[in-house]
Protein backbone atom coordinates (compact mmCIF):
# COMPACT_ATOMS: atom_id res chain seq x y z
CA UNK A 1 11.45 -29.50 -13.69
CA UNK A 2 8.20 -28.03 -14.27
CA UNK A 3 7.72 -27.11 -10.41
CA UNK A 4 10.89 -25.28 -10.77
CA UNK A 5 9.77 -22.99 -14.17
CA UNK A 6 6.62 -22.95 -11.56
CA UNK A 7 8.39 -21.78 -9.15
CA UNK A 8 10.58 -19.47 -11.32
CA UNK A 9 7.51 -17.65 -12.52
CA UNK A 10 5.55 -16.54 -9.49
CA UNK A 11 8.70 -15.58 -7.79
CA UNK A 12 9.70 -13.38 -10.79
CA UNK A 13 5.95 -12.04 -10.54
CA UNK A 14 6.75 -11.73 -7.16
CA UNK A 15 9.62 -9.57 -7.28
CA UNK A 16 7.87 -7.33 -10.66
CA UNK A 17 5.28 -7.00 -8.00
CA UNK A 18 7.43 -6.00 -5.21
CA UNK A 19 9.22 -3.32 -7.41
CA UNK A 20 5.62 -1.94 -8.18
CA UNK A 21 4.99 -1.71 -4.97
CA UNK A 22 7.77 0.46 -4.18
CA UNK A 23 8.19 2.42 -7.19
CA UNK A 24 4.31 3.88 -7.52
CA UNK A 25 3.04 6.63 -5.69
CA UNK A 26 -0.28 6.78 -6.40
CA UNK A 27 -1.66 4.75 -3.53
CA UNK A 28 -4.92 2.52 -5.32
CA UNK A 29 -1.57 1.49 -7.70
CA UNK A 30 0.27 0.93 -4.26
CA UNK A 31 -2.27 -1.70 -2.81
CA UNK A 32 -2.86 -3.21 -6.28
CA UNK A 33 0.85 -3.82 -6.88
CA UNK A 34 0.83 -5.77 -3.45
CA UNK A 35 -2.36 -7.42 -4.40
CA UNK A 36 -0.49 -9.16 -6.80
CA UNK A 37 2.88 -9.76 -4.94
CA UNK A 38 0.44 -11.31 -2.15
CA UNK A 39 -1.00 -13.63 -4.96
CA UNK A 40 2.64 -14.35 -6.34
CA UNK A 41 3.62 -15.56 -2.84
CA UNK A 42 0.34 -17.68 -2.53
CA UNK A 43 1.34 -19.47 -5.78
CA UNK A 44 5.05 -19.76 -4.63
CA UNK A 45 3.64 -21.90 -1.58
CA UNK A 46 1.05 -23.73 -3.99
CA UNK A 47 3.99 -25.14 -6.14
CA UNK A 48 6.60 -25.80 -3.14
CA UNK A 49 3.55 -28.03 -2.15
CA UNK A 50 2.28 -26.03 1.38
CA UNK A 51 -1.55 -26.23 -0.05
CA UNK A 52 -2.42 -24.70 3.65
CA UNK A 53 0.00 -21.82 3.82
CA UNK A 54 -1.08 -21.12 0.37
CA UNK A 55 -4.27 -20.94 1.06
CA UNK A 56 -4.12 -18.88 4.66
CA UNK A 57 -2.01 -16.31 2.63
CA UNK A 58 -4.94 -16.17 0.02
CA UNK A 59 -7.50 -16.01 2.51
CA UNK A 60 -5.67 -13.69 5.24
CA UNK A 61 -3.44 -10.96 2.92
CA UNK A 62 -4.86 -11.15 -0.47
CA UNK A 63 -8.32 -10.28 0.95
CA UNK A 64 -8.33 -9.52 4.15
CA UNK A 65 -5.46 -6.97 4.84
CA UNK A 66 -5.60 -5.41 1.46
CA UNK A 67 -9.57 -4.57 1.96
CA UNK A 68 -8.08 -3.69 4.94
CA UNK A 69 -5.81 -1.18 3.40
CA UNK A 70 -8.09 0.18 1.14
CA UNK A 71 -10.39 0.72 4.11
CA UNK A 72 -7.15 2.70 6.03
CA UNK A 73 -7.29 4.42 3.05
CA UNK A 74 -10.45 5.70 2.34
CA UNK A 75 -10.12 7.25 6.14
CA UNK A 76 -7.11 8.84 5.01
CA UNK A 77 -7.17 11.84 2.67
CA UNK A 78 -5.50 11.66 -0.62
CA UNK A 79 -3.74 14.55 -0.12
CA UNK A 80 -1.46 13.44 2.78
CA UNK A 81 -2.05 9.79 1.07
CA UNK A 82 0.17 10.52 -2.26
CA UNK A 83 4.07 10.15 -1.63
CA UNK A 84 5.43 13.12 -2.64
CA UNK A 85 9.50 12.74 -3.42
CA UNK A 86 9.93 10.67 -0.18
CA UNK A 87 10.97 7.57 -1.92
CA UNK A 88 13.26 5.84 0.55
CA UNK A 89 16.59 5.53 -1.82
CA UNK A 90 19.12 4.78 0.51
CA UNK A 91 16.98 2.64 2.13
CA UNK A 92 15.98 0.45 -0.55
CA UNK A 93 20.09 0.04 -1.77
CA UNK A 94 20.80 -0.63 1.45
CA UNK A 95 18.40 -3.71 2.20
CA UNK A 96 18.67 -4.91 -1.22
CA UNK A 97 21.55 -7.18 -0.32
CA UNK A 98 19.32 -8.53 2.76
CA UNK A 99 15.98 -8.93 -0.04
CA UNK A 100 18.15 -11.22 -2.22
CA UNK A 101 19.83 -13.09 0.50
CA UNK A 102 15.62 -14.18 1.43
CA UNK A 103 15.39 -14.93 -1.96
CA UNK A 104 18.30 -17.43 -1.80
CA UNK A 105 17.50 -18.88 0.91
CA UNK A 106 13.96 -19.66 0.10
CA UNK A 107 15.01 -21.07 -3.75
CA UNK A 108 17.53 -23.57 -0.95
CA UNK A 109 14.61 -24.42 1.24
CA UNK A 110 12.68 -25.11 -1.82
CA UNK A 111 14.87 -27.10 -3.86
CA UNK A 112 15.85 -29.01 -0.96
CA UNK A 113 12.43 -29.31 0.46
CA UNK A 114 11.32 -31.37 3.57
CA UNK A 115 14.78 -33.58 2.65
CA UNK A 116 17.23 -31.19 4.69
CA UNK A 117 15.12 -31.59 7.79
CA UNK A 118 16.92 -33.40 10.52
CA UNK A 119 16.82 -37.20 10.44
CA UNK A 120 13.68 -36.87 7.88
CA UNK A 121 11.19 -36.54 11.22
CA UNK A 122 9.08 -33.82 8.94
CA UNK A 123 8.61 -36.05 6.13
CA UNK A 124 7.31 -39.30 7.93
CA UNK A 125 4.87 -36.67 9.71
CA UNK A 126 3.60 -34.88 6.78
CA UNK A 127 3.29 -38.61 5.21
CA UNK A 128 1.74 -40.15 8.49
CA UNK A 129 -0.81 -37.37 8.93
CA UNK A 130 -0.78 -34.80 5.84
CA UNK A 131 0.22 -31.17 5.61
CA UNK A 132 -2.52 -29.63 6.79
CA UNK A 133 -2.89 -31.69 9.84
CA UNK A 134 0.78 -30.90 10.70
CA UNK A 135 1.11 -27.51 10.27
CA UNK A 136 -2.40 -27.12 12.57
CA UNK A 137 -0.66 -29.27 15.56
CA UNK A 138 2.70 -27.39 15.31
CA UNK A 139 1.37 -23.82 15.06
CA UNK A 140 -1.67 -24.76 18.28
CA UNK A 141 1.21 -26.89 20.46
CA UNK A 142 4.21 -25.94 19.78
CA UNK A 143 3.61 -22.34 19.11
CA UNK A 144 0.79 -21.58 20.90
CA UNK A 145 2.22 -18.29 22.32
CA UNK A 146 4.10 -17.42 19.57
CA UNK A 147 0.95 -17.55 17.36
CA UNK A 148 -1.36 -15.56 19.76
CA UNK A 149 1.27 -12.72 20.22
CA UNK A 150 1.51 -12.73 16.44
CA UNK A 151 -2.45 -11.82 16.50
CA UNK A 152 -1.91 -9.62 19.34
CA UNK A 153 0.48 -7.60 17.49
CA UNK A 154 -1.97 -7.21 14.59
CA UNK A 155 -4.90 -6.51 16.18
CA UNK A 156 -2.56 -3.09 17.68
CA UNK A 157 -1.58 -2.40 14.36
CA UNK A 158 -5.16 -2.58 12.88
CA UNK A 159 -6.32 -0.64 15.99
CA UNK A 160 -3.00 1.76 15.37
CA UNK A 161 -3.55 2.20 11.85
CA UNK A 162 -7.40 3.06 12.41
CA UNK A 163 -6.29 5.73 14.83
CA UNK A 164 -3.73 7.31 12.75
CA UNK A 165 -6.21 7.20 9.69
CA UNK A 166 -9.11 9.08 11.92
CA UNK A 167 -6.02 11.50 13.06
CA UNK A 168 -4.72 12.12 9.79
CA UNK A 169 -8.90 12.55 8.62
CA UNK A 170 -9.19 15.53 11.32
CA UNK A 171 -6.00 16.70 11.14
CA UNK A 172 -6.53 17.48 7.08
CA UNK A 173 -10.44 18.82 8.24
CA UNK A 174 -8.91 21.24 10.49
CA UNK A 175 -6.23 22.74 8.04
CA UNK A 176 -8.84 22.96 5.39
CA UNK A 177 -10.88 25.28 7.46
């Protein structure tokens, strides 16, 4: 019972967070607001007992993709930075439905827990050799390739996001002139 009020208060935080997020336009508020959703996830997989994912989504978005972000957007100037009455309405009414559905379904997968998986092979596993150990073999056997496109497809977007920061940089330089 206390996992679930847990539980029930970092994905509240979560979602405050999220609406932050998409309501601000100053970006520093922006990139704080996710700060914080990033952390509210973290504790969301600290209470539904993933210590490791927890801790990877700490480590990885918490620190390292919003520095990240703030370094994208110290390249960028404020100017072309600040939303200006582009909030994505429509948009956000329209995927709202699909945003709760996630919601649902992870409050299922964590009330059920490891239970629902089939014939219980998860839950002798994580016993037999602990969660960290199991998520490490499944993510470097099973989905090797999976796992290395994954870091493929960030290391473009950092690369991407670098470029359109320097463009955006010389772009405003030039128009300033």
């Amino acid at each position: 019972m206390v996992r679930l009020i847990i539980f029930l208060i970092f994905s509240a935080w979560a979602v405050i967070s999220g609406i932050g997020v998409i309501t601000f336009t100053n970006p520093i508020y922006v990139i704080l607001w996710l700060l914080s959703a990033l952390i509210a996830v973290a504790g969301i997989f600290f209470t539904a007992g993933a210590e490791l994912v927890g801790a990877l989504q700490l480590l990885i978005y918490a620190v390292a993709i919003a520095v990240f972000y703030v370094f994208v957007l110290t390249a960028v100037p404020w100017e072309k930075a600040i939303k200006k009455g582009t909030h994505y309405r429509m948009e956000g009414v329209v995927s709202l439905p699909l945003v709760i559905l996630l919601y649902v379904e992870m409050a299922i997968v964590f009330l059920l827990g490891i239970t629902a998986s089939p014939e219980g092979k998860f839950r002798a596993f994580i016993e037999k050799f602990g969660n960290t150990e199991v998520v490490g073999s499944i993510l470097f056997t099973k989905y090797f390739f999976a796992f290395e496109v994954v870091s493929l497809v960030l290391l473009i977007g950092m690369i991407g996001a670098v470029l359109i920061g320097r463009k955006e940089s010389q772009t405003y330089e030039n128009d300033t002139r």
